[in-house]
PDB file of N, CA and C in Angstrom:
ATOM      1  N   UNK A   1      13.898   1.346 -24.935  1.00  0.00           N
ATOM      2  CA  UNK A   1      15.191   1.475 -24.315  1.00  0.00           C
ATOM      3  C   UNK A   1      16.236   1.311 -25.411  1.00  0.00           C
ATOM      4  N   UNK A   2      17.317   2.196 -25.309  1.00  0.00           N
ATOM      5  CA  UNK A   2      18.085   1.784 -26.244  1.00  0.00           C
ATOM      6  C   UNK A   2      19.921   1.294 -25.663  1.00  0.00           C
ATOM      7  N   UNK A   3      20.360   0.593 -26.264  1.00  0.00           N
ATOM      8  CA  UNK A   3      21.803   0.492 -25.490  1.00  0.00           C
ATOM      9  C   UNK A   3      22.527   0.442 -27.310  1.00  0.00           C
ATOM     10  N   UNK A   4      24.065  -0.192 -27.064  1.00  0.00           N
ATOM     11  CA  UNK A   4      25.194   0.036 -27.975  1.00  0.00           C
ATOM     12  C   UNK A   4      25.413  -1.487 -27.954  1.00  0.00           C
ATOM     13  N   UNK A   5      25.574  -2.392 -29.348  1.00  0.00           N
ATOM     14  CA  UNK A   5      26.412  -3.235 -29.081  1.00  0.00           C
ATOM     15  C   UNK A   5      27.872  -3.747 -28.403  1.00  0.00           C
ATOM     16  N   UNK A   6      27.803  -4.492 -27.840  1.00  0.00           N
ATOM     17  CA  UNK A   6      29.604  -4.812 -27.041  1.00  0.00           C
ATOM     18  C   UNK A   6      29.682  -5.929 -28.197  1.00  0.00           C
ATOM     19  N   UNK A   7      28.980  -7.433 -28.223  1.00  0.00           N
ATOM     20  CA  UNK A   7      29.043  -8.254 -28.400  1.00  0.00           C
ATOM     21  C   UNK A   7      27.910  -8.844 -29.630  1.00  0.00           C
ATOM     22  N   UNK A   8      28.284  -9.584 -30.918  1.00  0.00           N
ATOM     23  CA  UNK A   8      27.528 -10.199 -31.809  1.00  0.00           C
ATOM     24  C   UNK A   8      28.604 -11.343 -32.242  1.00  0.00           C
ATOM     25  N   UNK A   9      27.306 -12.541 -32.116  1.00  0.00           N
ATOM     26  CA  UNK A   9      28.055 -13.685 -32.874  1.00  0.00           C
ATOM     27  C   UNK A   9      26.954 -14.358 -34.066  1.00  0.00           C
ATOM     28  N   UNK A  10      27.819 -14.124 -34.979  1.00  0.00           N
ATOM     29  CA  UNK A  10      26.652 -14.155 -36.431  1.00  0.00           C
ATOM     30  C   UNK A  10      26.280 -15.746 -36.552  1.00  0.00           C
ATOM     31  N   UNK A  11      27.506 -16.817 -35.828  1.00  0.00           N
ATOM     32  CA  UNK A  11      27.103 -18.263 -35.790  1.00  0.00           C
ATOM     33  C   UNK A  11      25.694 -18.495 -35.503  1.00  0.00           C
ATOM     34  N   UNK A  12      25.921 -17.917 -33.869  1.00  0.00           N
ATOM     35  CA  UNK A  12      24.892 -18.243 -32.734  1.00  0.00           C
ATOM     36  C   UNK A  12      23.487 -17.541 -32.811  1.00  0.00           C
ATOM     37  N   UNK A  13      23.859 -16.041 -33.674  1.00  0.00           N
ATOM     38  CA  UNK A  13      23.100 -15.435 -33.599  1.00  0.00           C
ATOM     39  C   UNK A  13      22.729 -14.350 -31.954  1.00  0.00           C
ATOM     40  N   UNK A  14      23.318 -14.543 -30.781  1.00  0.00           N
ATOM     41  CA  UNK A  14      23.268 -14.024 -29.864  1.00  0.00           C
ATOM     42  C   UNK A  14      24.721 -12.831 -29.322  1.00  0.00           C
ATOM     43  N   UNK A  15      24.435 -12.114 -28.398  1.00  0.00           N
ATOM     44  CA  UNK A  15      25.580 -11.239 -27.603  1.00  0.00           C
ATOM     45  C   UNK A  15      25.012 -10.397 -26.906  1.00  0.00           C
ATOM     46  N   UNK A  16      25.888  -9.332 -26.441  1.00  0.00           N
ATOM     47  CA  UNK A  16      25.403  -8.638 -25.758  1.00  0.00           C
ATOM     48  C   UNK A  16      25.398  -7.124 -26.037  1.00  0.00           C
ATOM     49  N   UNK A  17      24.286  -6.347 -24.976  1.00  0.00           N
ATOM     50  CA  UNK A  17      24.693  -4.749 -25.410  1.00  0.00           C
ATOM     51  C   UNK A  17      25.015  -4.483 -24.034  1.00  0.00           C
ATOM     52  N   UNK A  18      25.277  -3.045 -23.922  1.00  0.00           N
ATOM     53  CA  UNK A  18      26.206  -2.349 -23.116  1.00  0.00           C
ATOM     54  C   UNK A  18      24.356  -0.966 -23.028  1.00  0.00           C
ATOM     55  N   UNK A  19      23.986  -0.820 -21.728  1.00  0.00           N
ATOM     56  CA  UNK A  19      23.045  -0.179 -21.507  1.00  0.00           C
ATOM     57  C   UNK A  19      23.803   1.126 -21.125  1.00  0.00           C
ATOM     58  N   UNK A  20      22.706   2.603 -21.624  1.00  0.00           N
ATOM     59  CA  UNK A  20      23.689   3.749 -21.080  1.00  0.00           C
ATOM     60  C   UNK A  20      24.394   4.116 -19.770  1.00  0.00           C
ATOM     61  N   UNK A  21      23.855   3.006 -18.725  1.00  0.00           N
ATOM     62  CA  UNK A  21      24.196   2.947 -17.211  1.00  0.00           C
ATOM     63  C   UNK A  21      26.009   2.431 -17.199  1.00  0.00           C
ATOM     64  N   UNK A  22      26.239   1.417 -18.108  1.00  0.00           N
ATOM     65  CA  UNK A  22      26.862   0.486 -18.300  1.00  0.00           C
ATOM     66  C   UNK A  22      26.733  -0.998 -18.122  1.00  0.00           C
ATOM     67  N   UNK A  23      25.575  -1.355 -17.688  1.00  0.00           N
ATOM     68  CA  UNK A  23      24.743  -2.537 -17.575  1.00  0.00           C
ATOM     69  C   UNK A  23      25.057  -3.138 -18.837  1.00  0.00           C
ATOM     70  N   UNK A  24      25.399  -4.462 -18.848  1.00  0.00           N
ATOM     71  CA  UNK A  24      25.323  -5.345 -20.105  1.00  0.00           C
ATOM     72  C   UNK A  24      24.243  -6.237 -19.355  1.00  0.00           C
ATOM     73  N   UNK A  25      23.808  -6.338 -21.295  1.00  0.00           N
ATOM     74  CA  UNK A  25      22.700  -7.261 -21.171  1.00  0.00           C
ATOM     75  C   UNK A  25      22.870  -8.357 -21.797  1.00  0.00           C
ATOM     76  N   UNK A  26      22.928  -9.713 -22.114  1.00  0.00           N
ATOM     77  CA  UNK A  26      22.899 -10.348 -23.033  1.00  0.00           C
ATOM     78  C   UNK A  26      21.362 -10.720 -24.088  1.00  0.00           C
ATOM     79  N   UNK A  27      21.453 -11.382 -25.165  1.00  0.00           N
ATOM     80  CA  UNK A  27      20.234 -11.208 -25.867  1.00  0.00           C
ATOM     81  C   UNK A  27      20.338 -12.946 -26.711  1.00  0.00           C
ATOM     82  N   UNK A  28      19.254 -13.126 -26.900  1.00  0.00           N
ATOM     83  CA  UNK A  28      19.382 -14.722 -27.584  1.00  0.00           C
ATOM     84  C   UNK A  28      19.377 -14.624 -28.862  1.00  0.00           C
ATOM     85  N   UNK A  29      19.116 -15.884 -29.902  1.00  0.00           N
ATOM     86  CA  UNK A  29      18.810 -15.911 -30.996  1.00  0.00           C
ATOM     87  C   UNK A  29      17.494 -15.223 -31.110  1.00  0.00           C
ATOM     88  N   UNK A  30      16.727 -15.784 -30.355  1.00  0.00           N
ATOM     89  CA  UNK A  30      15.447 -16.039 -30.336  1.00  0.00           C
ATOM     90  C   UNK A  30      14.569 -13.995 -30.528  1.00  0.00           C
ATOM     91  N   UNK A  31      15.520 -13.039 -29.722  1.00  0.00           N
ATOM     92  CA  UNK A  31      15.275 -11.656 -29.421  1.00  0.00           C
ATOM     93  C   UNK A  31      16.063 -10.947 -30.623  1.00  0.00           C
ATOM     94  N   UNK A  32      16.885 -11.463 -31.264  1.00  0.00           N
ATOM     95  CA  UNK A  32      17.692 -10.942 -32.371  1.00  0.00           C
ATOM     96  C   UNK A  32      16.767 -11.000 -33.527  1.00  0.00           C
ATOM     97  N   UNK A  33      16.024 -12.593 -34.017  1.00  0.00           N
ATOM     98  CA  UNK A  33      15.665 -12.773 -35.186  1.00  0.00           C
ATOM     99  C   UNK A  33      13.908 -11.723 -34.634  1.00  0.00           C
ATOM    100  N   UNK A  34      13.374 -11.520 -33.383  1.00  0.00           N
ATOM    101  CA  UNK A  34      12.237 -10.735 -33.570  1.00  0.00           C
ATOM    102  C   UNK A  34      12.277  -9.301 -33.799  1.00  0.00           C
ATOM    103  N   UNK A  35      13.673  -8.789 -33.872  1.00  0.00           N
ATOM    104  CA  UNK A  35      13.805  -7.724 -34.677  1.00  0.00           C
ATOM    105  C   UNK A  35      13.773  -7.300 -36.096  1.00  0.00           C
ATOM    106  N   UNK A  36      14.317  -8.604 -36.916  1.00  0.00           N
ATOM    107  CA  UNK A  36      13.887  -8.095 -38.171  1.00  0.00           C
ATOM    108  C   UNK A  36      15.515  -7.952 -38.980  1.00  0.00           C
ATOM    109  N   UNK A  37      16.599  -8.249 -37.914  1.00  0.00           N
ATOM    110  CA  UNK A  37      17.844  -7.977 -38.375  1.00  0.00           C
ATOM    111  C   UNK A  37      18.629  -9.092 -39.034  1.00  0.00           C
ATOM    112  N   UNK A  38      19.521  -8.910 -39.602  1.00  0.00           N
ATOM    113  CA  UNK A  38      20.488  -9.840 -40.824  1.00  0.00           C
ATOM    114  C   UNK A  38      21.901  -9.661 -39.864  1.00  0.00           C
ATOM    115  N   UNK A  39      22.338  -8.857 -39.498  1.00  0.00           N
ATOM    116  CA  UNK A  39      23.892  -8.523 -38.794  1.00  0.00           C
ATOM    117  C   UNK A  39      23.619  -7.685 -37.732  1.00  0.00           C
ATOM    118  N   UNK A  40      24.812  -7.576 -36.944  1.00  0.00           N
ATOM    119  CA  UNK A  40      25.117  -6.685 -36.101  1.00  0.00           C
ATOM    120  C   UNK A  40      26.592  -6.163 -35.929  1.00  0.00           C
ATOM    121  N   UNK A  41      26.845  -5.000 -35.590  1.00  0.00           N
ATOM    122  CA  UNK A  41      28.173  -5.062 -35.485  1.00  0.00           C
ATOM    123  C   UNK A  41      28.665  -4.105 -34.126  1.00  0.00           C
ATOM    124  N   UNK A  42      30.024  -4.685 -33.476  1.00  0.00           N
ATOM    125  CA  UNK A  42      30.430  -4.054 -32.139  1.00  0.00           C
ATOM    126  C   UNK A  42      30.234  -1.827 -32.165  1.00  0.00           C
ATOM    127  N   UNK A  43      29.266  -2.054 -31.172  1.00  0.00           N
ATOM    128  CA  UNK A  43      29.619  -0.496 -31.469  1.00  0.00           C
ATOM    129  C   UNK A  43      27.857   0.448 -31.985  1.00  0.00           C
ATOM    130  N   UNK A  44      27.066  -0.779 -32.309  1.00  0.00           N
ATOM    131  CA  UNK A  44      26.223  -0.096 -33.312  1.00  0.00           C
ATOM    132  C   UNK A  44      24.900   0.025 -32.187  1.00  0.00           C
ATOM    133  N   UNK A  45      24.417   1.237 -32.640  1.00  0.00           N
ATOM    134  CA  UNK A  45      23.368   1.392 -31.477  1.00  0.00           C
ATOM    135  C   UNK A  45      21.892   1.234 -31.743  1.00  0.00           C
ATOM    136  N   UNK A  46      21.119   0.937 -30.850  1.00  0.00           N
ATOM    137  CA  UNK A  46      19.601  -0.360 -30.949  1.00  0.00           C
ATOM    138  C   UNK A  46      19.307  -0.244 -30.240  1.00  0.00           C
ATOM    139  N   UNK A  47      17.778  -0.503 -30.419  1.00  0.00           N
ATOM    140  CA  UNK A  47      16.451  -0.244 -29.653  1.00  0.00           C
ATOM    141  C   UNK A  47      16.108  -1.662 -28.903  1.00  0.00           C
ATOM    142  N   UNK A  48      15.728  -1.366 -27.964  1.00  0.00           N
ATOM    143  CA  UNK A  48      15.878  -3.059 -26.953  1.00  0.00           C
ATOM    144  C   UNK A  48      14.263  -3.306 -26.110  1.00  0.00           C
ATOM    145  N   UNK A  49      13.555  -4.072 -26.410  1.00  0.00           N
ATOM    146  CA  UNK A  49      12.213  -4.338 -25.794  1.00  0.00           C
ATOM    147  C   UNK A  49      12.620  -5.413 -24.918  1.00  0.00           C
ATOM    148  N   UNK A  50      12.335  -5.262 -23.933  1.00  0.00           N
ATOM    149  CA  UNK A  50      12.594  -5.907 -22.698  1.00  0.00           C
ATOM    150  C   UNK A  50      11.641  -6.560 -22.159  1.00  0.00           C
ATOM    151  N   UNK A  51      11.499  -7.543 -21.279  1.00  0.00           N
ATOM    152  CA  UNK A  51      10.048  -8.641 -20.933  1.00  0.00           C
ATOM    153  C   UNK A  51      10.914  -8.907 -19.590  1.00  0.00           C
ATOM    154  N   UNK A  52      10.503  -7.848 -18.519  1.00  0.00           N
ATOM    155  CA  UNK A  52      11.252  -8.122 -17.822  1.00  0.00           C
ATOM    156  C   UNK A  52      12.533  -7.806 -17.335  1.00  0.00           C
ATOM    157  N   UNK A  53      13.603  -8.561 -17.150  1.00  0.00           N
ATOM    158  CA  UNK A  53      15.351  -8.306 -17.155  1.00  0.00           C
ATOM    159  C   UNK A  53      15.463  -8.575 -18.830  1.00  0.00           C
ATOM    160  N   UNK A  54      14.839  -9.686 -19.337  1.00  0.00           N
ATOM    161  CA  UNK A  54      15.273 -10.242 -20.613  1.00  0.00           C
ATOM    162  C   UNK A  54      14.839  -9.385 -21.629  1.00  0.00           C
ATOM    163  N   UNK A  55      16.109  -9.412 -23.141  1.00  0.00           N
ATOM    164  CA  UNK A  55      15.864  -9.249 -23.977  1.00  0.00           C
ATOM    165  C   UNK A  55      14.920  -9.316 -24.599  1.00  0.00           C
ATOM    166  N   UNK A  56      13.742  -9.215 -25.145  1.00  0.00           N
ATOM    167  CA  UNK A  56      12.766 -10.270 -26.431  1.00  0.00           C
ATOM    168  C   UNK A  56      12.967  -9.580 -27.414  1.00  0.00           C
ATOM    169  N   UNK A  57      13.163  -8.817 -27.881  1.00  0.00           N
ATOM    170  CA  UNK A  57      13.913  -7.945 -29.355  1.00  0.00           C
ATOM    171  C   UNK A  57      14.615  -7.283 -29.146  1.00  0.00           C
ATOM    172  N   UNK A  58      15.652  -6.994 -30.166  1.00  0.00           N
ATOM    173  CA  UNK A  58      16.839  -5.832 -30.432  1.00  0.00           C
ATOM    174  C   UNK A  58      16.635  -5.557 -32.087  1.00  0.00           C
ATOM    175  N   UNK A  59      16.600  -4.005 -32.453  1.00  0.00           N
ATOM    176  CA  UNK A  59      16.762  -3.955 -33.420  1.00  0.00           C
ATOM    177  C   UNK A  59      17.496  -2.605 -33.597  1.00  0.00           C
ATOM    178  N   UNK A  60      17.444  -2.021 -34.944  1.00  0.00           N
ATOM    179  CA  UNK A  60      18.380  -0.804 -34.925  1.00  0.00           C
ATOM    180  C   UNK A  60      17.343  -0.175 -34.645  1.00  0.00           C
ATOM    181  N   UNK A  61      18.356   1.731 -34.149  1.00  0.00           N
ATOM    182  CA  UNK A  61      17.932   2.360 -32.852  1.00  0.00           C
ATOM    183  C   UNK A  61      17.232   3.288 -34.343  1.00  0.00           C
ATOM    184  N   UNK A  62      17.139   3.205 -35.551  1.00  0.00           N
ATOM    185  CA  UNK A  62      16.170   3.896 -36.918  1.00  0.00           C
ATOM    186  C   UNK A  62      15.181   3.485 -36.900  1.00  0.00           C
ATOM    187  N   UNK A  63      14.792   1.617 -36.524  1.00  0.00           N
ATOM    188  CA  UNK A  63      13.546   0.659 -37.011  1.00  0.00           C
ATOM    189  C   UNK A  63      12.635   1.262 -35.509  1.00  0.00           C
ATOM    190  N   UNK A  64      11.600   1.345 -35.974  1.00  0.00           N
ATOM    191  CA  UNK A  64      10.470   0.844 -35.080  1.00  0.00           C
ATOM    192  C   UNK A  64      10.482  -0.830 -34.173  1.00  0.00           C
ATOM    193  N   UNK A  65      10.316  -0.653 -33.007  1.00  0.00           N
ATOM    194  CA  UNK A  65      10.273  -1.879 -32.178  1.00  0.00           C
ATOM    195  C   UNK A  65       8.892  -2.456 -32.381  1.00  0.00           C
ATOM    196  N   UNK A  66       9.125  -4.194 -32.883  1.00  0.00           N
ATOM    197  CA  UNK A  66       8.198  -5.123 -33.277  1.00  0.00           C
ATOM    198  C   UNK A  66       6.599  -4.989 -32.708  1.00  0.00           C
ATOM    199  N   UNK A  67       5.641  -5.402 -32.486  1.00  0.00           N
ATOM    200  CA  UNK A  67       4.698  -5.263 -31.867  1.00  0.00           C
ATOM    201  C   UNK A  67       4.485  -6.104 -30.825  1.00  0.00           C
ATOM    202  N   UNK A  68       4.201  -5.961 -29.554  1.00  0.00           N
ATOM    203  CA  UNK A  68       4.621  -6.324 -28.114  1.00  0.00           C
ATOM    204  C   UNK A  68       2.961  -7.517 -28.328  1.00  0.00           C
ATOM    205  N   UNK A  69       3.012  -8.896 -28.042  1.00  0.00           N
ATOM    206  CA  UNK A  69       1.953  -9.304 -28.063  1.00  0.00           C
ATOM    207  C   UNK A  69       1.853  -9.796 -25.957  1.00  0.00           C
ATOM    208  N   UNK A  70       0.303  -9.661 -26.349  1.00  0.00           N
ATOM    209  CA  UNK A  70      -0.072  -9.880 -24.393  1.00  0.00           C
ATOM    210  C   UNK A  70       0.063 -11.577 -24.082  1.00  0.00           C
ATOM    211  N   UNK A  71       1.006 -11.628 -23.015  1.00  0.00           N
ATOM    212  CA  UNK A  71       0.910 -12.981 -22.777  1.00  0.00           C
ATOM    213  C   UNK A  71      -0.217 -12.905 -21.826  1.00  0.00           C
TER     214      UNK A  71
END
């Protein structure tokens, strides 16, 4: 799935994207750092693995999405 950043906070490490529906999603530290990423910025568009409603990775919409392990 892919959506557009709305929201990045480089403190927290978390924000949100904006889905092509217009659905925002928010995303944690925790789904940011299993992408593989250093920054983000408002606007920039990314690939989103989902577990559910929730985030568990975001990365850019160029990278390959992480490898999905079976809970």
């Amino acid at each position: 799935m892919q959506g557009t950043v709305r929201t990045y906070d480089a403190e927290t490490r978390s924000g949100s994207v904006l889905l092509d529906d217009g659905t925002e999603l928010p995303f944690d530290a925790e789904a940011f750092a299993a992408g593989g990423l250093r920054l983000l910025r408002f606007g920039q568009r990314v690939n989103l693995a989902l577990d559910g409603a929730r985030i568990s990775a975001v990365t850019l919409s160029t990278f390959p999405l992480p490898p999905t392990t079976p809970t």
